[in-house]
PDB file of N, CA and C in Angstrom:
ATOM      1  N   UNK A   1      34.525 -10.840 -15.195  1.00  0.00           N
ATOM      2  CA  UNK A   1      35.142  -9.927 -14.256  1.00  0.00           C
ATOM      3  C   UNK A   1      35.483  -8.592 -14.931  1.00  0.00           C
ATOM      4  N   UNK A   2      36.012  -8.430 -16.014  1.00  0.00           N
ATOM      5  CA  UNK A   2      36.044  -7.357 -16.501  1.00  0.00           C
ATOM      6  C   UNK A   2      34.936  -6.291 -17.137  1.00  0.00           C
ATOM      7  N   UNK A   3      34.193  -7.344 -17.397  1.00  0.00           N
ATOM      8  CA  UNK A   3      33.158  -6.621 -17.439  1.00  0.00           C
ATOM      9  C   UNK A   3      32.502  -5.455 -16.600  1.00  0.00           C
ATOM     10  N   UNK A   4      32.387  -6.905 -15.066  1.00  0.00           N
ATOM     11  CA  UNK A   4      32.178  -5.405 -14.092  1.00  0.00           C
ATOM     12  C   UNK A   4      32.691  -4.473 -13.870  1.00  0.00           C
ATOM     13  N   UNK A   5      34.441  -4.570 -13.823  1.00  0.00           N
ATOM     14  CA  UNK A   5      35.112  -3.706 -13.324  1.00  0.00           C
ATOM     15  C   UNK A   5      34.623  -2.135 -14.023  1.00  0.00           C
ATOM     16  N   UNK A   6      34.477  -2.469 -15.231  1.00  0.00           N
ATOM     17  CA  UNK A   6      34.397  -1.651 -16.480  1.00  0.00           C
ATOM     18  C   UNK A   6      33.018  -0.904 -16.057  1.00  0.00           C
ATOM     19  N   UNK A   7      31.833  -1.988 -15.675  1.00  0.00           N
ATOM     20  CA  UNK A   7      30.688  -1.188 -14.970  1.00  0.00           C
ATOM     21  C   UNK A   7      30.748  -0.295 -13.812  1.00  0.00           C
ATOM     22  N   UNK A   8      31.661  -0.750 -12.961  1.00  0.00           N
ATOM     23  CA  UNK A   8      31.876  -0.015 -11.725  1.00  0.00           C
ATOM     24  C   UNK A   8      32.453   1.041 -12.289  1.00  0.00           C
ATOM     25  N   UNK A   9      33.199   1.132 -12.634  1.00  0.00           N
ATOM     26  CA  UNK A   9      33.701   2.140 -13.343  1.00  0.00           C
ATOM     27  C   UNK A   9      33.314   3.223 -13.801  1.00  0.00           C
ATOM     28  N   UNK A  10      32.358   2.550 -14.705  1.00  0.00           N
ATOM     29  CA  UNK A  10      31.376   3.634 -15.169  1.00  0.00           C
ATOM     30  C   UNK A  10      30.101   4.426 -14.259  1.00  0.00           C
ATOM     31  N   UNK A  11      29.791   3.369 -13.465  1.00  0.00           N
ATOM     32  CA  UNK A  11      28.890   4.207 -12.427  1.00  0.00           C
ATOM     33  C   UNK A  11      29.594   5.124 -11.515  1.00  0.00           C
ATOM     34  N   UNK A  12      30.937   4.828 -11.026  1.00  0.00           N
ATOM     35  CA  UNK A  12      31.524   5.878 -10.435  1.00  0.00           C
ATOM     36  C   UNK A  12      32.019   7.185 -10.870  1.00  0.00           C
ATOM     37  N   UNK A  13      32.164   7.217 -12.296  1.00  0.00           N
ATOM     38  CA  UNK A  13      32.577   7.866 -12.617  1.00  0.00           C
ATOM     39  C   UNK A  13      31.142   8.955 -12.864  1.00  0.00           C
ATOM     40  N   UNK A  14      29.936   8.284 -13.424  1.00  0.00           N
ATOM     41  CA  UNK A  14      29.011   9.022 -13.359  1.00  0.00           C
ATOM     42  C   UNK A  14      28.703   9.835 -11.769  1.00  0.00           C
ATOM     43  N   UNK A  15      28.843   9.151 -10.821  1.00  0.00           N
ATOM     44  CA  UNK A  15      28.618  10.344  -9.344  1.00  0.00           C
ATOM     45  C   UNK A  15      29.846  10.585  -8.804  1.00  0.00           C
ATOM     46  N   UNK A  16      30.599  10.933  -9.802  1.00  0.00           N
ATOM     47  CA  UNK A  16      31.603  12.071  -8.834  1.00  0.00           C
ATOM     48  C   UNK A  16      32.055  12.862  -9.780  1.00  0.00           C
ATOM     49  N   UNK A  17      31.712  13.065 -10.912  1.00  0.00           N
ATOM     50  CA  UNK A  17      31.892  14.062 -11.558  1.00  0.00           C
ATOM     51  C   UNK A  17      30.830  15.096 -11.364  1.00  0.00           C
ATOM     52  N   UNK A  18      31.008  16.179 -11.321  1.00  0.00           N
ATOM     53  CA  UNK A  18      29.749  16.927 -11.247  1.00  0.00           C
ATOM     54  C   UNK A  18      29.403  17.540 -12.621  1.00  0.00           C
ATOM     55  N   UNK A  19      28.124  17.620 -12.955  1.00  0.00           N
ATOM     56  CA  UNK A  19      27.550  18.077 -14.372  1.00  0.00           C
ATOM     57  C   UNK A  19      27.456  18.976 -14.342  1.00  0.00           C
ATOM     58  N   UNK A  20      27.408  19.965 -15.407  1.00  0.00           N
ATOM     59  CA  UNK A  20      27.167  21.688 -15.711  1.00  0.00           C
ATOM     60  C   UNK A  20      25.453  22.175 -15.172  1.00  0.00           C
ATOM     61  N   UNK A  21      25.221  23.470 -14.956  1.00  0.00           N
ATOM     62  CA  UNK A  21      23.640  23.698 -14.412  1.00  0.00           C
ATOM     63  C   UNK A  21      23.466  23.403 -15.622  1.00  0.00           C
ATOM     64  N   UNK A  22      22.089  22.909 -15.131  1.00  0.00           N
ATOM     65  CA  UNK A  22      21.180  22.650 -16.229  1.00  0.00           C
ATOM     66  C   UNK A  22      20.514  23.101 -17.049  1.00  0.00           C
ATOM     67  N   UNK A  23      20.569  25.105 -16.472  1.00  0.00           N
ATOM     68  CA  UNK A  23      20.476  25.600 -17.927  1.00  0.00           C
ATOM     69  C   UNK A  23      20.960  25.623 -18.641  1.00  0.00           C
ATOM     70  N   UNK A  24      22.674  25.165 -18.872  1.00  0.00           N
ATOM     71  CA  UNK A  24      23.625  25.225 -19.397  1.00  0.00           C
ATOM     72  C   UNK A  24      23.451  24.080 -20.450  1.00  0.00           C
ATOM     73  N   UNK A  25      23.502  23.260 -19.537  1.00  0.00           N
ATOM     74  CA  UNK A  25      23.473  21.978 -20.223  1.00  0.00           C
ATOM     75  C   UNK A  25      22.328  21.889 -21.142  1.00  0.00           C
ATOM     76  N   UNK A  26      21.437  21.778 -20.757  1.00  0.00           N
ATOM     77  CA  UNK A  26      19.941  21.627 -22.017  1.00  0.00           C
ATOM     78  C   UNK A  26      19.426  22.615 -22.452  1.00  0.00           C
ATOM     79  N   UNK A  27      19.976  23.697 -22.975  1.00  0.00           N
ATOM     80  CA  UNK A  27      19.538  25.145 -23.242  1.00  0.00           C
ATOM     81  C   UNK A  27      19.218  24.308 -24.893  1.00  0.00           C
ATOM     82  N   UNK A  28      20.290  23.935 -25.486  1.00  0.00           N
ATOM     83  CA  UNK A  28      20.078  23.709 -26.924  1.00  0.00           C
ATOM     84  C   UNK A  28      19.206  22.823 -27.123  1.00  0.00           C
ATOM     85  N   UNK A  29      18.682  21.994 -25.839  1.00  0.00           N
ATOM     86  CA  UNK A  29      17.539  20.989 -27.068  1.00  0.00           C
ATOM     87  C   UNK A  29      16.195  21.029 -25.502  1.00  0.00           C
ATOM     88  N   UNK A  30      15.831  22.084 -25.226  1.00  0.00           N
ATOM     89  CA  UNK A  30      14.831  22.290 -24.553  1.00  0.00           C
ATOM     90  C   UNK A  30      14.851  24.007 -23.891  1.00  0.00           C
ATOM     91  N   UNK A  31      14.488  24.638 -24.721  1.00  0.00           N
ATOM     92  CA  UNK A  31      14.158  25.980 -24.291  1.00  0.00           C
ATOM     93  C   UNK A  31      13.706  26.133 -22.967  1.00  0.00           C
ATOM     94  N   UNK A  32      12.290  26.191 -23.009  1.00  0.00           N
ATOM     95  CA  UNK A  32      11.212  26.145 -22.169  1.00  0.00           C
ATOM     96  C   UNK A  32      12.326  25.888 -20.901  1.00  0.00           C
ATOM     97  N   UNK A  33      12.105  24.685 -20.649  1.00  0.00           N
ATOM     98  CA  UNK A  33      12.648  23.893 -19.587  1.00  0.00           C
ATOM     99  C   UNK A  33      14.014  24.584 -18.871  1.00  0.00           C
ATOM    100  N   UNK A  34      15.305  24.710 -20.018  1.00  0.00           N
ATOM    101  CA  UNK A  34      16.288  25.344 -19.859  1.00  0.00           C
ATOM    102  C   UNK A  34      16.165  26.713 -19.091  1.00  0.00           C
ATOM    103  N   UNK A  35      14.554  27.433 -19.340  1.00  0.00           N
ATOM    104  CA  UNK A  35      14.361  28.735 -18.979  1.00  0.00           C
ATOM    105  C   UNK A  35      13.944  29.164 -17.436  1.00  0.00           C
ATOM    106  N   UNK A  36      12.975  27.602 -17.831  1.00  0.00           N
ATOM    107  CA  UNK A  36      12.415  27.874 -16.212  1.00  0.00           C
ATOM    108  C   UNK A  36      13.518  26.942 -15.118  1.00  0.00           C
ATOM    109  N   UNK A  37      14.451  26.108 -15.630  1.00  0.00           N
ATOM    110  CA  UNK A  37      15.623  26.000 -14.307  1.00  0.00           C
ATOM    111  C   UNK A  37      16.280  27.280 -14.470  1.00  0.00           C
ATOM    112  N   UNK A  38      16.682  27.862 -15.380  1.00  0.00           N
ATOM    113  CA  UNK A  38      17.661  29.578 -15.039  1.00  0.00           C
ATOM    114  C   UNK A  38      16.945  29.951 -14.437  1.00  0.00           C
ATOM    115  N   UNK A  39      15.391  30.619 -14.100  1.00  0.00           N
ATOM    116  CA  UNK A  39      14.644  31.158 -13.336  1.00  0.00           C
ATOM    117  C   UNK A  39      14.659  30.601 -12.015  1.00  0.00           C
ATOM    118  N   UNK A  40      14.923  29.463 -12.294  1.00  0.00           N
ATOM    119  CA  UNK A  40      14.410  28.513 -10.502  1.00  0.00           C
ATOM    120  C   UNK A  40      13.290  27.955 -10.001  1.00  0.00           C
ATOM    121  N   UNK A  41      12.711  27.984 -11.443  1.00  0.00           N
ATOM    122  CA  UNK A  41      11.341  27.547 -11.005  1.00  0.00           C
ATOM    123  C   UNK A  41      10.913  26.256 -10.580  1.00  0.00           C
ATOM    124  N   UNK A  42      12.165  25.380 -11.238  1.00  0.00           N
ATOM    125  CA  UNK A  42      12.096  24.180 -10.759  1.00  0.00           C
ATOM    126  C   UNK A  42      12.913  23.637  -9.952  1.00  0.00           C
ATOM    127  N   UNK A  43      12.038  22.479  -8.845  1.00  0.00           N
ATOM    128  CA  UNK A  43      13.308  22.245  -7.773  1.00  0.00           C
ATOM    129  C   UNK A  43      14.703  21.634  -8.207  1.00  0.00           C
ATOM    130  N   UNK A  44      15.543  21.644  -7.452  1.00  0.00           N
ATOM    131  CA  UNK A  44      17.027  21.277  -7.820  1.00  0.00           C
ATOM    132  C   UNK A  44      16.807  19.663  -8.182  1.00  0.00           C
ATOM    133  N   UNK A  45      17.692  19.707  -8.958  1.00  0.00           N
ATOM    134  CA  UNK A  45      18.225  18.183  -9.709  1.00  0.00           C
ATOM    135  C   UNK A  45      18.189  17.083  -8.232  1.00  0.00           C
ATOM    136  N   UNK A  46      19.327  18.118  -7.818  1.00  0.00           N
ATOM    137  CA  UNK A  46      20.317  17.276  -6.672  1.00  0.00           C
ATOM    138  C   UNK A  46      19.151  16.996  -5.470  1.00  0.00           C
ATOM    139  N   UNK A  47      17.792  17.133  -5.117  1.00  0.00           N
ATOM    140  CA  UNK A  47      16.979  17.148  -4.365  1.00  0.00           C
ATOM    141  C   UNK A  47      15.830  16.602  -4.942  1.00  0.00           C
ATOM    142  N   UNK A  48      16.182  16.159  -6.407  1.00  0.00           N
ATOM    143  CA  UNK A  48      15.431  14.514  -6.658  1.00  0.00           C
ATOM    144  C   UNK A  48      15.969  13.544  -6.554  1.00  0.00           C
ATOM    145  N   UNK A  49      17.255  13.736  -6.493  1.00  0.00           N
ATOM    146  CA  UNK A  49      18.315  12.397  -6.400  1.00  0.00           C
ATOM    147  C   UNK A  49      18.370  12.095  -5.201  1.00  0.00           C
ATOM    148  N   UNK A  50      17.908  12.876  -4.039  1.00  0.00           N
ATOM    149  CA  UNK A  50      18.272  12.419  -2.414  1.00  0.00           C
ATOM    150  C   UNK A  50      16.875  11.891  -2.436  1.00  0.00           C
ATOM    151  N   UNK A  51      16.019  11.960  -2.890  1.00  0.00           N
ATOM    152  CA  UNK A  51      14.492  11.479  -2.881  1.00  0.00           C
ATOM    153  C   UNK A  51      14.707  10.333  -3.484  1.00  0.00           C
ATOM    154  N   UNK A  52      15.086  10.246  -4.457  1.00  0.00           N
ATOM    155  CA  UNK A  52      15.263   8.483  -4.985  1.00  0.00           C
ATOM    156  C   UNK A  52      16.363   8.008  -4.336  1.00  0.00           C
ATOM    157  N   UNK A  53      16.919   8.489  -3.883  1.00  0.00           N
ATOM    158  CA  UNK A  53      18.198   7.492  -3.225  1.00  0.00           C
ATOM    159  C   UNK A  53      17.558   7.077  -2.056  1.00  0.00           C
ATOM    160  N   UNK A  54      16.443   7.851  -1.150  1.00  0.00           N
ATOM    161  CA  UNK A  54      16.190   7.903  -0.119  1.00  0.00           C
ATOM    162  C   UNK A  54      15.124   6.505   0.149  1.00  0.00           C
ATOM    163  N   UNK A  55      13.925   6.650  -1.526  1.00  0.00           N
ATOM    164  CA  UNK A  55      13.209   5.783  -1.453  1.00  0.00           C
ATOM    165  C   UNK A  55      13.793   4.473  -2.146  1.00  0.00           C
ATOM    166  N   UNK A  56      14.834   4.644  -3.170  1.00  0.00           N
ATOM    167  CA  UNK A  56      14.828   3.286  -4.054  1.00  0.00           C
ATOM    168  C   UNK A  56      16.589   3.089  -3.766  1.00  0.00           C
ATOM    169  N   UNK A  57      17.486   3.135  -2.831  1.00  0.00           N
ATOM    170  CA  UNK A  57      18.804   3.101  -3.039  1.00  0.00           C
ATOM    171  C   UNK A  57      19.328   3.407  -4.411  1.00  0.00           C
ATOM    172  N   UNK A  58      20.867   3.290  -4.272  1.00  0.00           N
ATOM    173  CA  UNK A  58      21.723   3.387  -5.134  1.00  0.00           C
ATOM    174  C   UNK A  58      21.903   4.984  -6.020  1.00  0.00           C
ATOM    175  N   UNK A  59      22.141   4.866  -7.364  1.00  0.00           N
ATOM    176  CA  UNK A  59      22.580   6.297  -7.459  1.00  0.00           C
ATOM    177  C   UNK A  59      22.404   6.428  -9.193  1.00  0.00           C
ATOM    178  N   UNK A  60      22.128   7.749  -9.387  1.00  0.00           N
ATOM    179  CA  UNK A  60      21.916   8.371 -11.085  1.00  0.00           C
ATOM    180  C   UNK A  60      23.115   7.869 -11.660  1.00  0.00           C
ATOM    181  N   UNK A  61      22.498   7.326 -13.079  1.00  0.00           N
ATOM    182  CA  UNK A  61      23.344   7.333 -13.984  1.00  0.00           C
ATOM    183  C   UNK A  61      23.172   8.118 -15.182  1.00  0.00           C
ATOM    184  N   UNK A  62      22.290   9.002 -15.144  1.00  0.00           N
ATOM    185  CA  UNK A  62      21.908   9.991 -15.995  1.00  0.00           C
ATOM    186  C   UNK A  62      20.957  10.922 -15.992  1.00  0.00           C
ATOM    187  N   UNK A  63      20.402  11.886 -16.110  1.00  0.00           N
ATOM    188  CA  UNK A  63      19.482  12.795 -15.985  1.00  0.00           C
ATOM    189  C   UNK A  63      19.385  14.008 -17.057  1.00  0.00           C
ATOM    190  N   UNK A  64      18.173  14.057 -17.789  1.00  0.00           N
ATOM    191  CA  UNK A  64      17.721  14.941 -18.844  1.00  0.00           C
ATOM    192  C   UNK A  64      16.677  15.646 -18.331  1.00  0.00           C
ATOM    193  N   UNK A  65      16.102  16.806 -19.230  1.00  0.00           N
ATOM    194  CA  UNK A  65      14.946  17.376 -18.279  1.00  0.00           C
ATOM    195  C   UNK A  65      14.034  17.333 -19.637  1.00  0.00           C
ATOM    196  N   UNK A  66      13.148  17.422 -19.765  1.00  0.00           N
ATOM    197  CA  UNK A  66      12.027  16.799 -20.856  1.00  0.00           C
ATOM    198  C   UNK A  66      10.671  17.828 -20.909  1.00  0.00           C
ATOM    199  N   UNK A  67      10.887  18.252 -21.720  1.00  0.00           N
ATOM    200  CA  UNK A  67       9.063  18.840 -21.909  1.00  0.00           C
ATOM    201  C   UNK A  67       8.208  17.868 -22.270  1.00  0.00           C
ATOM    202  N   UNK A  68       7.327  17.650 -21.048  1.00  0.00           N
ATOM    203  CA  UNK A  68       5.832  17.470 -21.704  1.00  0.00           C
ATOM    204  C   UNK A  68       5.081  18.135 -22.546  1.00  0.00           C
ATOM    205  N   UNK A  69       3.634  17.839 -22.532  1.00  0.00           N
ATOM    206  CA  UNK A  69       2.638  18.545 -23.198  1.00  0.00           C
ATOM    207  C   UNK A  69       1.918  19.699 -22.254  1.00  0.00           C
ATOM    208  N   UNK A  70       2.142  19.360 -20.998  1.00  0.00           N
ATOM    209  CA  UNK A  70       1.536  19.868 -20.232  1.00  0.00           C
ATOM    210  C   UNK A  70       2.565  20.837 -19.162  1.00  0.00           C
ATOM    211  N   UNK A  71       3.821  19.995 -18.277  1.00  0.00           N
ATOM    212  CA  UNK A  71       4.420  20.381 -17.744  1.00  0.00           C
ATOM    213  C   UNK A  71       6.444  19.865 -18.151  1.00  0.00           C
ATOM    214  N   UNK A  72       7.081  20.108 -17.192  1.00  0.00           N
ATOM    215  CA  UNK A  72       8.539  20.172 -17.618  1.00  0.00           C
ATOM    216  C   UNK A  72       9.152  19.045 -16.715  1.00  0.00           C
ATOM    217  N   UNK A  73       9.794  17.576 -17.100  1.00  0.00           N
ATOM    218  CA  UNK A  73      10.183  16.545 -15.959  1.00  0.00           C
ATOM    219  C   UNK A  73      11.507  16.357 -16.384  1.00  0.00           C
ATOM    220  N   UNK A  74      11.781  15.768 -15.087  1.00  0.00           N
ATOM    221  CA  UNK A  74      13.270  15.125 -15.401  1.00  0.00           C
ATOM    222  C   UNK A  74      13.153  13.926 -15.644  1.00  0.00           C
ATOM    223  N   UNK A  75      13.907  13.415 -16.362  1.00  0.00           N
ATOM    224  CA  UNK A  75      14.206  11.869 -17.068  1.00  0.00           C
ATOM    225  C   UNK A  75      15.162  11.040 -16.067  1.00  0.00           C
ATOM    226  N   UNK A  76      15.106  10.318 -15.201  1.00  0.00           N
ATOM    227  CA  UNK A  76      16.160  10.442 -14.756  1.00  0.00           C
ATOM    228  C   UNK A  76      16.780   8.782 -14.726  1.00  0.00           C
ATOM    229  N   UNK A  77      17.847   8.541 -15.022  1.00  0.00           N
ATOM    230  CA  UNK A  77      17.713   6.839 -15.353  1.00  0.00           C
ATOM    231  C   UNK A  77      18.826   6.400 -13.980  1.00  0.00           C
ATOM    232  N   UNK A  78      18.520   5.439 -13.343  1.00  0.00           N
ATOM    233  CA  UNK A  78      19.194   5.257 -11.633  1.00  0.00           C
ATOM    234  C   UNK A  78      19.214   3.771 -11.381  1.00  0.00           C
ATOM    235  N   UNK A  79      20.664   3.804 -10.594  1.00  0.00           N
ATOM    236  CA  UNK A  79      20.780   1.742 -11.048  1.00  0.00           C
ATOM    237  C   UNK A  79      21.277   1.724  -9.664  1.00  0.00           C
ATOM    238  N   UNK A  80      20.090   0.774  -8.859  1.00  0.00           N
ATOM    239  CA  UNK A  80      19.627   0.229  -7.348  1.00  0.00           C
ATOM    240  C   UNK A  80      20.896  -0.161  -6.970  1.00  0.00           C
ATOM    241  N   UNK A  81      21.477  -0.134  -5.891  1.00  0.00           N
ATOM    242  CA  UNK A  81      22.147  -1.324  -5.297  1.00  0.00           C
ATOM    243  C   UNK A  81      21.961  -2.080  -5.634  1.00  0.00           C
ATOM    244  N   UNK A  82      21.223  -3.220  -5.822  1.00  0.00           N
ATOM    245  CA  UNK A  82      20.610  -4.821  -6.507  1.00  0.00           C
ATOM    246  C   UNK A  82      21.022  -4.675  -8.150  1.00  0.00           C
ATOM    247  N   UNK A  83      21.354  -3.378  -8.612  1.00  0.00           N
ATOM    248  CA  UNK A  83      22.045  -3.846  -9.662  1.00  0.00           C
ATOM    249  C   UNK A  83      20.778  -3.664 -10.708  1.00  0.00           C
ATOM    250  N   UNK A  84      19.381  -3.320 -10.240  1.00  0.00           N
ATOM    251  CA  UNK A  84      18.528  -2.671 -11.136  1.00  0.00           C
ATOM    252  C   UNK A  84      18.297  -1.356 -11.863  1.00  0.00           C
ATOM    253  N   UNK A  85      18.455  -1.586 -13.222  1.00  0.00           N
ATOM    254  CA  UNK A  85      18.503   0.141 -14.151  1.00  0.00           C
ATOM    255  C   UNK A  85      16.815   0.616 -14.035  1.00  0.00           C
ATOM    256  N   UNK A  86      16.372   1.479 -13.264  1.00  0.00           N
ATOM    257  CA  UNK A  86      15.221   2.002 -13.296  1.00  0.00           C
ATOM    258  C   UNK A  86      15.359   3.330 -13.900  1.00  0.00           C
ATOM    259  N   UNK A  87      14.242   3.800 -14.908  1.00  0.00           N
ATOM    260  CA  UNK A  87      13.733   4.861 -15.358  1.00  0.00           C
ATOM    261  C   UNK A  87      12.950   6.014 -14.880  1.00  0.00           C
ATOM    262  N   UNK A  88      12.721   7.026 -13.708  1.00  0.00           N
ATOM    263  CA  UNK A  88      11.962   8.131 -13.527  1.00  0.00           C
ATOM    264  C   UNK A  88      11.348   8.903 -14.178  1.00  0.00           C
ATOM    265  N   UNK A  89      10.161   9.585 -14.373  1.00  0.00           N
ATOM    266  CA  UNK A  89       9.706  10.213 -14.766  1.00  0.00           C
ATOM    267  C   UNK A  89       8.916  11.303 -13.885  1.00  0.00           C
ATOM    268  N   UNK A  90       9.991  12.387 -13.439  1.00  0.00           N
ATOM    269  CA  UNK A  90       9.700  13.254 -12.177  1.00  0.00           C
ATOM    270  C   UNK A  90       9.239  14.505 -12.672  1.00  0.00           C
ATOM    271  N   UNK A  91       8.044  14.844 -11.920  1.00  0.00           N
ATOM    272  CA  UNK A  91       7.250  16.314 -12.148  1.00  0.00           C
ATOM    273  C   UNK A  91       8.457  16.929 -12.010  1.00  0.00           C
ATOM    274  N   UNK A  92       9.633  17.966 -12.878  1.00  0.00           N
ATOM    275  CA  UNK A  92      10.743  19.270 -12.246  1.00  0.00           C
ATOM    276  C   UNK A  92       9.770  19.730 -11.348  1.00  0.00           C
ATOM    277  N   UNK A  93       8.538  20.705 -11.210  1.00  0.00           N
ATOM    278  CA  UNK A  93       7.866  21.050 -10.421  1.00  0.00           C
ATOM    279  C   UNK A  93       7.702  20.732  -8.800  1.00  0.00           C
ATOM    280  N   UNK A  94       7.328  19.747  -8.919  1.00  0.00           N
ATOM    281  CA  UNK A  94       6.357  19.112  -7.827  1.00  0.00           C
ATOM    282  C   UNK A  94       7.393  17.906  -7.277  1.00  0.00           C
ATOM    283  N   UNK A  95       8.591  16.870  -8.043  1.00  0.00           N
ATOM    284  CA  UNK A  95       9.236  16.241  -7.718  1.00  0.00           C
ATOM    285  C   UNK A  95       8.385  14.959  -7.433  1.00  0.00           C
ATOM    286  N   UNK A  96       7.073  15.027  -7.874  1.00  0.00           N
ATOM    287  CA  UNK A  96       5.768  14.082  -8.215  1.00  0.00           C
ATOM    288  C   UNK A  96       6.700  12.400  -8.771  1.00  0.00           C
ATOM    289  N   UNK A  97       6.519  11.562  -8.841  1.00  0.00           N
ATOM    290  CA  UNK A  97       7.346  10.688  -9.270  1.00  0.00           C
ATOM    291  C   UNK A  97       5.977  10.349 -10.861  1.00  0.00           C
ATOM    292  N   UNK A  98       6.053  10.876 -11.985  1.00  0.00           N
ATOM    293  CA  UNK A  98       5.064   9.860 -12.786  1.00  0.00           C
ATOM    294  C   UNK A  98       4.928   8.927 -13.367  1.00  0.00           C
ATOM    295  N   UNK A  99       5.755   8.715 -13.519  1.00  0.00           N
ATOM    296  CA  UNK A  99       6.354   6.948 -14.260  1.00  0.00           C
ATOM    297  C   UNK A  99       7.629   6.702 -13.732  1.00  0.00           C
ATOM    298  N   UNK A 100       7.452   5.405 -14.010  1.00  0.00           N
ATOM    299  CA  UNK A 100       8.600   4.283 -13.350  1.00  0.00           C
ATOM    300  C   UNK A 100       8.715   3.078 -14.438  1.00  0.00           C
ATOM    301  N   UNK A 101       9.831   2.877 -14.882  1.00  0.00           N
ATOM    302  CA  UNK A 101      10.033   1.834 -15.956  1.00  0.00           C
ATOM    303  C   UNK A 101      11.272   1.331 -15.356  1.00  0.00           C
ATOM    304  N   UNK A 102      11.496  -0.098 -15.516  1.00  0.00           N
ATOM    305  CA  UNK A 102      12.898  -0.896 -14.559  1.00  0.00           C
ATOM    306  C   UNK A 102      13.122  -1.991 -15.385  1.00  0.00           C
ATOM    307  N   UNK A 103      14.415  -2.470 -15.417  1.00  0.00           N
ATOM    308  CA  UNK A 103      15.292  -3.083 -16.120  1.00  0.00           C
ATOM    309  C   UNK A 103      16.044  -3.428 -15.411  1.00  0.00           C
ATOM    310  N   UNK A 104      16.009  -5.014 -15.655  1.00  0.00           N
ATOM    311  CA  UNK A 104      17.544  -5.572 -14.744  1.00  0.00           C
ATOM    312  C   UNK A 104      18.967  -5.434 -15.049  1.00  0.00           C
ATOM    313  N   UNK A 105      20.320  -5.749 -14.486  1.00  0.00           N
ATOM    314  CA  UNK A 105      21.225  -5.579 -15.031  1.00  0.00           C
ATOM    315  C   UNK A 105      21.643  -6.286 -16.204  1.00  0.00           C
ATOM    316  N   UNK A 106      20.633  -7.672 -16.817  1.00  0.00           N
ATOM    317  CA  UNK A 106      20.720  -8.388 -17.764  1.00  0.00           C
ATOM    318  C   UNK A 106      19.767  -8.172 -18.731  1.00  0.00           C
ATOM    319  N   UNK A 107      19.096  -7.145 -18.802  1.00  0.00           N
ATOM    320  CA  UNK A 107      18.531  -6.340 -19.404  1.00  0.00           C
ATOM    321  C   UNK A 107      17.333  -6.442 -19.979  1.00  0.00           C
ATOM    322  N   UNK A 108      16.534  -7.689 -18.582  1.00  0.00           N
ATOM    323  CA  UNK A 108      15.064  -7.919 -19.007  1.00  0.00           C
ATOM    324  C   UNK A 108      14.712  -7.257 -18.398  1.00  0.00           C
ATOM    325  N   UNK A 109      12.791  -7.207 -18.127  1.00  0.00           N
ATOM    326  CA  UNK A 109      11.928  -6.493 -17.868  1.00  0.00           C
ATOM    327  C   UNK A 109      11.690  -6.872 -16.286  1.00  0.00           C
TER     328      UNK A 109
END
């Protein structure tokens, strides 16, 4: 029991705090990326998260933005209602979904 509480906890606390823009936030360990959200080039954070909430329930428990080799994604790690930790790998661009990696709450495959 405490355990969960401690989980709930922590997931709530992750969606109701609100995070700094994201140029702000990842300026120091992703240029590029940092440059083209100050510009706007990429769609909003908050309008991949209504897209995965929309298709896979439940809610972010974290989000990084990542240079590829090619283009600029968000990382975004999101735990289902059912209590599943899934991994995103979203075009910033295009909001493309390219990978998907998932983990249960007991932390198999």
């Amino acid at each position: 029991m405490r355990i969960s509480a401690f989980f709930l906890f922590v997931v709530l606390s992750a969606t109701l705090i609100p995070g700094p823009p994201i140029a702000a936030a990842w300026a120091a360990g992703n240029d590029s990326g940092a440059r083209a959200a100050a510009q706007g080039d990429l769609i909003p954070l908050e309008r991949v998260f209504a897209m995965l909430r929309q298709s896979y329930s439940g809610d972010k428990l974290d989000a990084r933005i990542r240079q590829g080799a090619n283009t600029t994604y968000y990382e975004v790690h999101w735990l289902t209602a059912e209590g599943r930790k899934l991994i995103f790998l979203v075009n910033a661009y295009t909001g493309d979904i390219e990978e998907t990696r998932g983990m249960d709450a007991g932390g198999g495959r």
